[in-house]
N, C-alpha and C. Protein backbone atom coordinates (compact mmCIF):
# COMPACT_ATOMS: atom_id res chain seq x y z
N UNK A 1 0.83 -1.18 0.00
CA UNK A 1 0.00 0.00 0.00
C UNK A 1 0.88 1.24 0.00
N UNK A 2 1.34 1.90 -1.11
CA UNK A 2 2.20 2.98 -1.39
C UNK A 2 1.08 4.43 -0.91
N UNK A 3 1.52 4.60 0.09
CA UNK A 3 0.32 6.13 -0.15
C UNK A 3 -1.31 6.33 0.00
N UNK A 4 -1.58 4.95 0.41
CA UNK A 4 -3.36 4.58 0.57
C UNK A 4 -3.38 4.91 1.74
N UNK A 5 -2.60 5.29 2.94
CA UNK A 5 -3.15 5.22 4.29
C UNK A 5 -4.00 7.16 4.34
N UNK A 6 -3.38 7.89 3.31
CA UNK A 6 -3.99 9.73 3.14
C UNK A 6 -5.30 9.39 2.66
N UNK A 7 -5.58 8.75 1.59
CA UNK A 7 -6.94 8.45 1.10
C UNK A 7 -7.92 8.22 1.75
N UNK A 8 -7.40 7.25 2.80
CA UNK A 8 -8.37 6.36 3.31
C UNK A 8 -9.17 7.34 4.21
N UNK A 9 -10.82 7.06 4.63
CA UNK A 9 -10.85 7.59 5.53
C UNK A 9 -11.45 6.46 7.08
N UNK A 10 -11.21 7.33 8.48
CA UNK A 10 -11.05 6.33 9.62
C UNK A 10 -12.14 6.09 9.71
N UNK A 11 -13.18 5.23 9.72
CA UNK A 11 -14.56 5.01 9.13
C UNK A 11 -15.15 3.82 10.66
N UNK A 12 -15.23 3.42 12.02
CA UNK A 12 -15.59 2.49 12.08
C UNK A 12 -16.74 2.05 11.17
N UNK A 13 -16.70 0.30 11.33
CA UNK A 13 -17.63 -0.69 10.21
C UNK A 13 -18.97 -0.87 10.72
N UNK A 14 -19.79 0.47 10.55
CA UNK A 14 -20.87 -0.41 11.02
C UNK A 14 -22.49 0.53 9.74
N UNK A 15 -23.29 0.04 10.29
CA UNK A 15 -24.11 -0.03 9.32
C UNK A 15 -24.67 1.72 9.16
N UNK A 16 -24.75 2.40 10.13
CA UNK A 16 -25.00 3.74 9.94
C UNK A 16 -23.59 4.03 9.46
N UNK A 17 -22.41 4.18 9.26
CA UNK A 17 -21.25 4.66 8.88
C UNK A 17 -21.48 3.90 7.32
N UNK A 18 -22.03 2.82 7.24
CA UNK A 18 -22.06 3.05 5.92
C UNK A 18 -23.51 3.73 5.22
N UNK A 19 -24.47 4.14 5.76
CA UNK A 19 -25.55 4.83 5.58
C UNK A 19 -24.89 6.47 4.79
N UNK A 20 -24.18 6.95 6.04
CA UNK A 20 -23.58 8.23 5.71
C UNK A 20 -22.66 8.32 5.07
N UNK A 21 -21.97 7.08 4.51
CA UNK A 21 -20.59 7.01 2.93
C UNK A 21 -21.52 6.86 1.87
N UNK A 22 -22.75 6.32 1.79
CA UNK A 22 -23.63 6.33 1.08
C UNK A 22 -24.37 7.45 0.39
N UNK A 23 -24.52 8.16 1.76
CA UNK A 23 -24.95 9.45 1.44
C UNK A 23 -24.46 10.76 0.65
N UNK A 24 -22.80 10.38 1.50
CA UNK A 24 -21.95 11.43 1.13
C UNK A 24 -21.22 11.04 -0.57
N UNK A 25 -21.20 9.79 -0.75
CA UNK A 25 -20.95 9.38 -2.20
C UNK A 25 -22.18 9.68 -3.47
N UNK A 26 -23.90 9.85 -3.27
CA UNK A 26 -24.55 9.98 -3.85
C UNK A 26 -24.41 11.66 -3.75
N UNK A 27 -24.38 12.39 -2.78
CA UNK A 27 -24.04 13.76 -2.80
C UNK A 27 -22.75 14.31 -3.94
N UNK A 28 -21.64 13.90 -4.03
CA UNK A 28 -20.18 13.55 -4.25
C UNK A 28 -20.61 13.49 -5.63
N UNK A 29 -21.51 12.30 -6.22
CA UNK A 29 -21.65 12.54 -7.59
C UNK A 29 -22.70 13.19 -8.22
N UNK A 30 -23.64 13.86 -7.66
CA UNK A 30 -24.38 14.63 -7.83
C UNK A 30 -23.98 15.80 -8.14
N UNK A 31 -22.92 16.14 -7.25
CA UNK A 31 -21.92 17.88 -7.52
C UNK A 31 -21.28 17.90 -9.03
N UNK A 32 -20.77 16.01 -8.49
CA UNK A 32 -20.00 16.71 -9.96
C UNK A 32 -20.69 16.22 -11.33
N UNK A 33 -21.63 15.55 -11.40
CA UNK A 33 -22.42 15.42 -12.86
C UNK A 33 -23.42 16.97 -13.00
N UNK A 34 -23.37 17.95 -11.63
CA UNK A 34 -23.32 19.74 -12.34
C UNK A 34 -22.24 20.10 -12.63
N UNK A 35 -21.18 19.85 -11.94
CA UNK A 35 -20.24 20.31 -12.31
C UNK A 35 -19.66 20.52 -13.82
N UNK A 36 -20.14 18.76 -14.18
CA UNK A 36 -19.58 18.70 -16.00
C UNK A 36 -21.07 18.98 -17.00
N UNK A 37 -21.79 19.48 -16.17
CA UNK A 37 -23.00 20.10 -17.08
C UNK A 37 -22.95 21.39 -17.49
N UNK A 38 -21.99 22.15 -16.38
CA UNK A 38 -22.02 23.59 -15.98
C UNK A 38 -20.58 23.98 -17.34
N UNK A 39 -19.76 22.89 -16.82
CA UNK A 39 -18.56 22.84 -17.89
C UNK A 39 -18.91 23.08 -19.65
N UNK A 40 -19.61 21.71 -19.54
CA UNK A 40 -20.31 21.69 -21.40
C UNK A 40 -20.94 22.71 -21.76
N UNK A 41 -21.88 23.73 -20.54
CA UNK A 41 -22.84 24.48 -21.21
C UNK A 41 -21.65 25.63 -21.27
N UNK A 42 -20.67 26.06 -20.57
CA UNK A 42 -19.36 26.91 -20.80
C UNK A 42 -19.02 26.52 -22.09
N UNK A 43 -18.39 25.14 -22.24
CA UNK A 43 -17.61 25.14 -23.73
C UNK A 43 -18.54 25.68 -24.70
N UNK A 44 -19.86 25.41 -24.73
CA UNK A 44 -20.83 25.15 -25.67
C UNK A 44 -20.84 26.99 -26.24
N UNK A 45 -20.82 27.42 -25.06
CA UNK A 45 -20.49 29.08 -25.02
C UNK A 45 -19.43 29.88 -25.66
N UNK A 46 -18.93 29.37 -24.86
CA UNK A 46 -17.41 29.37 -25.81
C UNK A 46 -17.11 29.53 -27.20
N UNK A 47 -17.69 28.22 -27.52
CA UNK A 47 -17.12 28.07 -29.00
C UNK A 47 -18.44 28.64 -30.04
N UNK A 48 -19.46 29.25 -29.16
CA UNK A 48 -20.71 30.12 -30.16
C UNK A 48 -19.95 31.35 -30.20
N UNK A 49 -18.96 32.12 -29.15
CA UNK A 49 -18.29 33.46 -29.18
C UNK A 49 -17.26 32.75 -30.44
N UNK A 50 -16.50 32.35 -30.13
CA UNK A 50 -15.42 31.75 -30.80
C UNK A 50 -15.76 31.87 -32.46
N UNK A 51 -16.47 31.61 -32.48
CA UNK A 51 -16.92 31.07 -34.12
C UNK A 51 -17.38 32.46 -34.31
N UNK A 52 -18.42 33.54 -33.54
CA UNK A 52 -18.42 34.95 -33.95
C UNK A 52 -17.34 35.52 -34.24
N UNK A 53 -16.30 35.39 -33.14
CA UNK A 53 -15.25 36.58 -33.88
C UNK A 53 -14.26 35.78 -34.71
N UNK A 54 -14.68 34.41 -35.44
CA UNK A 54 -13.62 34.30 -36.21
C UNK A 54 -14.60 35.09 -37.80
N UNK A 55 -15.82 34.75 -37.54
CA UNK A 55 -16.65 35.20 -38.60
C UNK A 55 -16.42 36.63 -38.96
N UNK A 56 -17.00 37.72 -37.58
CA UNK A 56 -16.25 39.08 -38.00
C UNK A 56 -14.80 39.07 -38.61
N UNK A 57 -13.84 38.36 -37.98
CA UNK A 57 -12.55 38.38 -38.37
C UNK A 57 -12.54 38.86 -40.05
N UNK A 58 -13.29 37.53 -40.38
CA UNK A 58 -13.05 37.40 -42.26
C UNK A 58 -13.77 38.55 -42.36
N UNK A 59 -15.37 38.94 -41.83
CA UNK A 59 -15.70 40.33 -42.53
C UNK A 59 -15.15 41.10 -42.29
N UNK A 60 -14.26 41.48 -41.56
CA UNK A 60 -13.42 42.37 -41.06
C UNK A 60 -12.44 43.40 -42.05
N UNK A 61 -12.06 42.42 -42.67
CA UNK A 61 -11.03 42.85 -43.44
C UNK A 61 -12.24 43.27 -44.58
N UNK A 62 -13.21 42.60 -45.31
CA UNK A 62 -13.44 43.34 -46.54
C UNK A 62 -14.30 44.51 -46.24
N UNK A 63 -14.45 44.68 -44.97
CA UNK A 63 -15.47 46.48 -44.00
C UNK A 63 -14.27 47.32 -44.37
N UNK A 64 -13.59 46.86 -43.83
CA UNK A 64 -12.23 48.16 -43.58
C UNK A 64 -11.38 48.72 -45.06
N UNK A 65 -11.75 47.23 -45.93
CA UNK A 65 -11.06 47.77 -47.25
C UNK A 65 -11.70 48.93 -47.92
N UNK A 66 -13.54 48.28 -47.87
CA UNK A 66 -14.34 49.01 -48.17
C UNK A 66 -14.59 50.74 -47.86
N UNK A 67 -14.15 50.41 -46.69
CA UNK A 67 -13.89 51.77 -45.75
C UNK A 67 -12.69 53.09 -46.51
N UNK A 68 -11.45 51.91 -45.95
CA UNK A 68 -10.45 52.58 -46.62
C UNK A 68 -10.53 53.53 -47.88
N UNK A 69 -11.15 52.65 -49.28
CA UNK A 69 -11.51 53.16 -50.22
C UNK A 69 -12.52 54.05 -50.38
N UNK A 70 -13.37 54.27 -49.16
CA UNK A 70 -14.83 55.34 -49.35
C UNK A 70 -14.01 56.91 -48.50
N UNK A 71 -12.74 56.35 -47.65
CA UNK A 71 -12.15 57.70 -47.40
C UNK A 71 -11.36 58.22 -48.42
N UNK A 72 -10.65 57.16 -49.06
CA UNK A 72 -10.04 57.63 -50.14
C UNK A 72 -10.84 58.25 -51.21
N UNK A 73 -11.65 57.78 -51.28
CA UNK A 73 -13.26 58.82 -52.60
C UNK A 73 -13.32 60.30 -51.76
N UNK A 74 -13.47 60.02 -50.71
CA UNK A 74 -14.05 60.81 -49.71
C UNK A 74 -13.01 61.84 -49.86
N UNK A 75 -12.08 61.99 -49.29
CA UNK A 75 -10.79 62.99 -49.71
C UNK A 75 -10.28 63.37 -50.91
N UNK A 76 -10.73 63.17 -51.68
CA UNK A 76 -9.90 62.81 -53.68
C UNK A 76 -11.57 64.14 -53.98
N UNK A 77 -13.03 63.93 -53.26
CA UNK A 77 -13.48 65.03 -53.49
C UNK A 77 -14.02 66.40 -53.03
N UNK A 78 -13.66 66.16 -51.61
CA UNK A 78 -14.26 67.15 -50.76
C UNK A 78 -12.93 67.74 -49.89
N UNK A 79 -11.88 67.20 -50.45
CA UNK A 79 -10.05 67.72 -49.88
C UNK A 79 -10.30 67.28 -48.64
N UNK A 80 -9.10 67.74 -47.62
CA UNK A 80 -9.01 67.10 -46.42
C UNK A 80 -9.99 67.93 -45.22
N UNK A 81 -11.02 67.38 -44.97
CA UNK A 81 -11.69 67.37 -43.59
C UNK A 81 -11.72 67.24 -42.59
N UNK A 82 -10.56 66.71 -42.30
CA UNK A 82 -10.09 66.01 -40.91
C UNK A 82 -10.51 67.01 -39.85
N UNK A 83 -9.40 68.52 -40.19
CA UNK A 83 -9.74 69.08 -39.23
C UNK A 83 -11.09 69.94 -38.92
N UNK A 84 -11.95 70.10 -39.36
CA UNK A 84 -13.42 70.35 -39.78
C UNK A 84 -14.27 69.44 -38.69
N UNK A 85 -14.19 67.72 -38.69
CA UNK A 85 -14.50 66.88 -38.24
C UNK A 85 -14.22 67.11 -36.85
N UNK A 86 -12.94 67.32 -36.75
CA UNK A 86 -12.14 67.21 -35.16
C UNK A 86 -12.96 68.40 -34.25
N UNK A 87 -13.08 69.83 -34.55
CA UNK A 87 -13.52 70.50 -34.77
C UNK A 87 -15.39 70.75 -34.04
N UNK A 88 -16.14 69.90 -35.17
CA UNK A 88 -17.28 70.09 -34.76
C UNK A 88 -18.00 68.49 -33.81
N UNK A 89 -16.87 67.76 -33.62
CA UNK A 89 -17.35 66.64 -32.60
C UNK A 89 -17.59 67.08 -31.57
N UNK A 90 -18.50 67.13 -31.04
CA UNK A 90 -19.04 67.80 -29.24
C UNK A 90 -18.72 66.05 -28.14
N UNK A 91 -19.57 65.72 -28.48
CA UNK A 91 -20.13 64.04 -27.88
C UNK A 91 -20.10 62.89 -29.09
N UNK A 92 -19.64 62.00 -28.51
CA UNK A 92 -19.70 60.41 -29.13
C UNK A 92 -21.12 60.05 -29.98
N UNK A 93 -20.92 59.67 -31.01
CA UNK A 93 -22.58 59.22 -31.43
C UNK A 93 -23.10 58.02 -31.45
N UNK A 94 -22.06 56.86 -31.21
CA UNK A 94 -21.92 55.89 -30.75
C UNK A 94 -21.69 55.62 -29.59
N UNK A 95 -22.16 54.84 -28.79
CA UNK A 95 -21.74 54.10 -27.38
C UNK A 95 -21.94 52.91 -26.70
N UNK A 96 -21.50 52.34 -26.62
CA UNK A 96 -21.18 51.02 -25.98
C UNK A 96 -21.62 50.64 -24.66
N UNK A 97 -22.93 49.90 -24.52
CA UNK A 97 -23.39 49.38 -23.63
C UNK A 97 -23.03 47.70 -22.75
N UNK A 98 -22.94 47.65 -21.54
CA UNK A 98 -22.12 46.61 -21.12
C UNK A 98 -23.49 45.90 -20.16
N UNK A 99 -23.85 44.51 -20.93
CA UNK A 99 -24.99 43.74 -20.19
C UNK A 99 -24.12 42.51 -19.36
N UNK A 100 -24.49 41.92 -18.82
CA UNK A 100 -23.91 40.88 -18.13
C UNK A 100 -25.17 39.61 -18.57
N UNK A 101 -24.82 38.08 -19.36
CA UNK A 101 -25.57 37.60 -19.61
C UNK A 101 -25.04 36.26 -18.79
N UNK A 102 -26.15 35.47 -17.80
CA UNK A 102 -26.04 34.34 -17.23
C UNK A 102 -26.04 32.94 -17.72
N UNK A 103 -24.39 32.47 -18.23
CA UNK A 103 -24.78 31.15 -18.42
C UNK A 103 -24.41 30.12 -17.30
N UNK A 104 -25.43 29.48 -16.48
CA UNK A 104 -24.93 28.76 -15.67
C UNK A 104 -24.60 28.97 -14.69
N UNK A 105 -25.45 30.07 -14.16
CA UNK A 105 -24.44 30.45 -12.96
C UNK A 105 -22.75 31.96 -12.72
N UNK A 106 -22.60 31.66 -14.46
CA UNK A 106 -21.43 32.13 -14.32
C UNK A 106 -21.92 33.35 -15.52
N UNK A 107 -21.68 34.75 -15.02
CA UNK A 107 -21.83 35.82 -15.82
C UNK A 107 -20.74 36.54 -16.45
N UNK A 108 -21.16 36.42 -17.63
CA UNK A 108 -20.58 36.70 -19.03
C UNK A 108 -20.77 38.06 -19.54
N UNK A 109 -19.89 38.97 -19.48
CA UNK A 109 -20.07 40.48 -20.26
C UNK A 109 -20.38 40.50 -21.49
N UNK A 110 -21.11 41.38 -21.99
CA UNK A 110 -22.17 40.94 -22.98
C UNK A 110 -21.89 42.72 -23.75
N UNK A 111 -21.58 42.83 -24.96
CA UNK A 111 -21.56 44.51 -24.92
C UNK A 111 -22.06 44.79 -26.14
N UNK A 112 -22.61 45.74 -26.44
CA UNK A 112 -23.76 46.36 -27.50
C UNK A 112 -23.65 47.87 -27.78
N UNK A 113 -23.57 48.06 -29.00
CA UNK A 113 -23.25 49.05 -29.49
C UNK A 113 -24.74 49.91 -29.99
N UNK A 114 -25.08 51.26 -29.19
CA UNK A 114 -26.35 52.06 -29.77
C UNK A 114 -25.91 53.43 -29.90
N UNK A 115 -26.54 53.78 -30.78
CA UNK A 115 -26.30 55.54 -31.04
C UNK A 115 -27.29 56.35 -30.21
N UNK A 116 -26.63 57.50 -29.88
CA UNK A 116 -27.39 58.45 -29.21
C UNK A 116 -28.17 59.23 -29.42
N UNK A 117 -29.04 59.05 -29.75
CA UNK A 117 -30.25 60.05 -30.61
C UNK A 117 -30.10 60.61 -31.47
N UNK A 118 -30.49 61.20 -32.62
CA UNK A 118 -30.95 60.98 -33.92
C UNK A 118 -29.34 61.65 -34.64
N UNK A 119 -29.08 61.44 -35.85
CA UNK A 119 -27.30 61.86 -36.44
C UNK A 119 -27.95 63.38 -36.74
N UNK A 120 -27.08 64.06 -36.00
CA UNK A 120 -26.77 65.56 -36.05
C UNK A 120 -26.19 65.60 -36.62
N UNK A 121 -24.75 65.18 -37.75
CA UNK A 121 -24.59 65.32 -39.08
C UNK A 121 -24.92 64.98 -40.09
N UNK A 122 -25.93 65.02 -40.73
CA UNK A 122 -26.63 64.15 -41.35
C UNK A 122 -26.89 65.09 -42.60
N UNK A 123 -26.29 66.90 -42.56
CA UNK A 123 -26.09 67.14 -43.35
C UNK A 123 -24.94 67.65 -43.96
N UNK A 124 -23.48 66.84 -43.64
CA UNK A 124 -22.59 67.31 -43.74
C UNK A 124 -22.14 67.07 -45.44
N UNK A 125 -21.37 68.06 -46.02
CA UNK A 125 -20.93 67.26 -46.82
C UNK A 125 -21.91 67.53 -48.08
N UNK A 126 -22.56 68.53 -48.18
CA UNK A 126 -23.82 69.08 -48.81
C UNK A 126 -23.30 69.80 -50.26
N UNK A 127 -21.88 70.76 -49.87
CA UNK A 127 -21.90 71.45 -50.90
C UNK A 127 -20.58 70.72 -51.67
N UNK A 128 -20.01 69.83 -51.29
CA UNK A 128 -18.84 68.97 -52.22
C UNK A 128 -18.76 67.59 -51.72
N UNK A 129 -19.05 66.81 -52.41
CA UNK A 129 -18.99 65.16 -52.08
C UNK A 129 -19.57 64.72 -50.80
N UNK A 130 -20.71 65.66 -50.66
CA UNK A 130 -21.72 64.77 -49.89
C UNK A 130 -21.88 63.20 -50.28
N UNK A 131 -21.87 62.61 -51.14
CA UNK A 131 -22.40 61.34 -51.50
C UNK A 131 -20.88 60.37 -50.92
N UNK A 132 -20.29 60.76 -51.05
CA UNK A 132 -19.21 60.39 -50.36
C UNK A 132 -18.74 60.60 -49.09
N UNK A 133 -18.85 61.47 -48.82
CA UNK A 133 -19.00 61.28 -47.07
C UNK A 133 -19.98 60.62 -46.30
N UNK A 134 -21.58 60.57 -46.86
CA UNK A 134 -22.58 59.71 -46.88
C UNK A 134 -22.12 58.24 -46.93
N UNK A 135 -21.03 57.75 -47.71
CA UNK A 135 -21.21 56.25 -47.78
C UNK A 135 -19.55 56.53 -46.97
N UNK A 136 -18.98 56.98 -46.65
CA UNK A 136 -18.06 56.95 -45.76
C UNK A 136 -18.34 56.89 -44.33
N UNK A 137 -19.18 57.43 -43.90
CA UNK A 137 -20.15 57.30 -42.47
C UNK A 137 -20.85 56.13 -42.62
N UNK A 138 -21.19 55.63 -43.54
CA UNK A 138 -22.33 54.10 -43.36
C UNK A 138 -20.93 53.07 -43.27
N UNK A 139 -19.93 53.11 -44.36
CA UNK A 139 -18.80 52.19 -44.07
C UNK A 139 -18.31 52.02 -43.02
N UNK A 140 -17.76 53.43 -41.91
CA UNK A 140 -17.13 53.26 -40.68
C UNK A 140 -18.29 52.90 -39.51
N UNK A 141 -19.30 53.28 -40.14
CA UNK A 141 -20.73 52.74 -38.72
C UNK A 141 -20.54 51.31 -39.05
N UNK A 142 -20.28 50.52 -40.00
CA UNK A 142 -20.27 49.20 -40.34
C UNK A 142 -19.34 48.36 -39.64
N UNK A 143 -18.06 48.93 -39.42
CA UNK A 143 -16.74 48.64 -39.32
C UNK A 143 -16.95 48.73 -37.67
N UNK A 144 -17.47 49.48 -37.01
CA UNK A 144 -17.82 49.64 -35.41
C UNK A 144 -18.92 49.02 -35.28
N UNK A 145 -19.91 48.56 -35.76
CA UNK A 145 -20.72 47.21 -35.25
C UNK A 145 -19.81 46.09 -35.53
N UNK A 146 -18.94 46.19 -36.69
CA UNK A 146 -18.16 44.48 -36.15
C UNK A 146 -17.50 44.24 -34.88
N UNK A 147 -16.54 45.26 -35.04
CA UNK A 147 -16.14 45.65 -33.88
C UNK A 147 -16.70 45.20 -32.87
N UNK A 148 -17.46 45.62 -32.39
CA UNK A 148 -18.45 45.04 -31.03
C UNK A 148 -18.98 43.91 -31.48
């Protein structure tokens, strides 16, 4: 017996002592057949996030190309705006909301992206390549819902 005497426990043999190993063994596997329920419904979780951001991943790249190229339209007709933009930003028009969703016991940050009441620029871009700054704002709103 290498090491069985830690295991063991000092038990006298009698019929209530085995009532309560009985007890404590049906308890014992009860914990843990939640335990590996609580586990699976985690992995199961897991790999539904997992598989989202590998999905954004791939859209990822053709948002941002798309993007890229609607700033590049975007600048090629209305010259550089940057500082114009910088300029008349007051507040965020986007913002990021943080839910907590319960799987199992175990809570999961959960986050969601909403705009703040109605686009106050909505007429920018009126007297030179409005149409392009128009699909330059729908590209980068695109690119920040993957994002999240």
């Amino acid at each position: 017996m290498s090491g069985g005497a830690k295991d063991r426990l000092a038990i006298f043999p009698s019929r209530m002592a085995q009532s309560v190993m009985k007890t404590r063994l049906k308890g014992a596997q009860k914990g843990h057949s939640l335990l590996k329920k609580k586990a699976d419904a985690l992995n199961l979780r897991f790999r539904d996030i997992l598989k989202k951001i590998v999905e954004n991943k791939v859209l990822m790249g053709d948002v941002m190309k798309e993007a890229a190229f609607s700033l590049a339209e975007a600048k090629f007709t209305a010259g550089d705006f940057s500082h114009t933009v910088v300029q008349n930003v007051s507040q965020a028009q986007y913002r990021v909301r943080m839910k907590k969703e319960n799987v199992v016991g175990v809570f999961l940050p959960l986050f969601e992206a909403y705009t703040d009441g109605p686009d106050t620029y909505d007429l920018i871009g009126l007297g030179k390549g409005g149409s392009n700054i128009a699909r330059l704002k729908k590209n980068y709103s695109k690119a920040v819902e993957l994002l999240l």
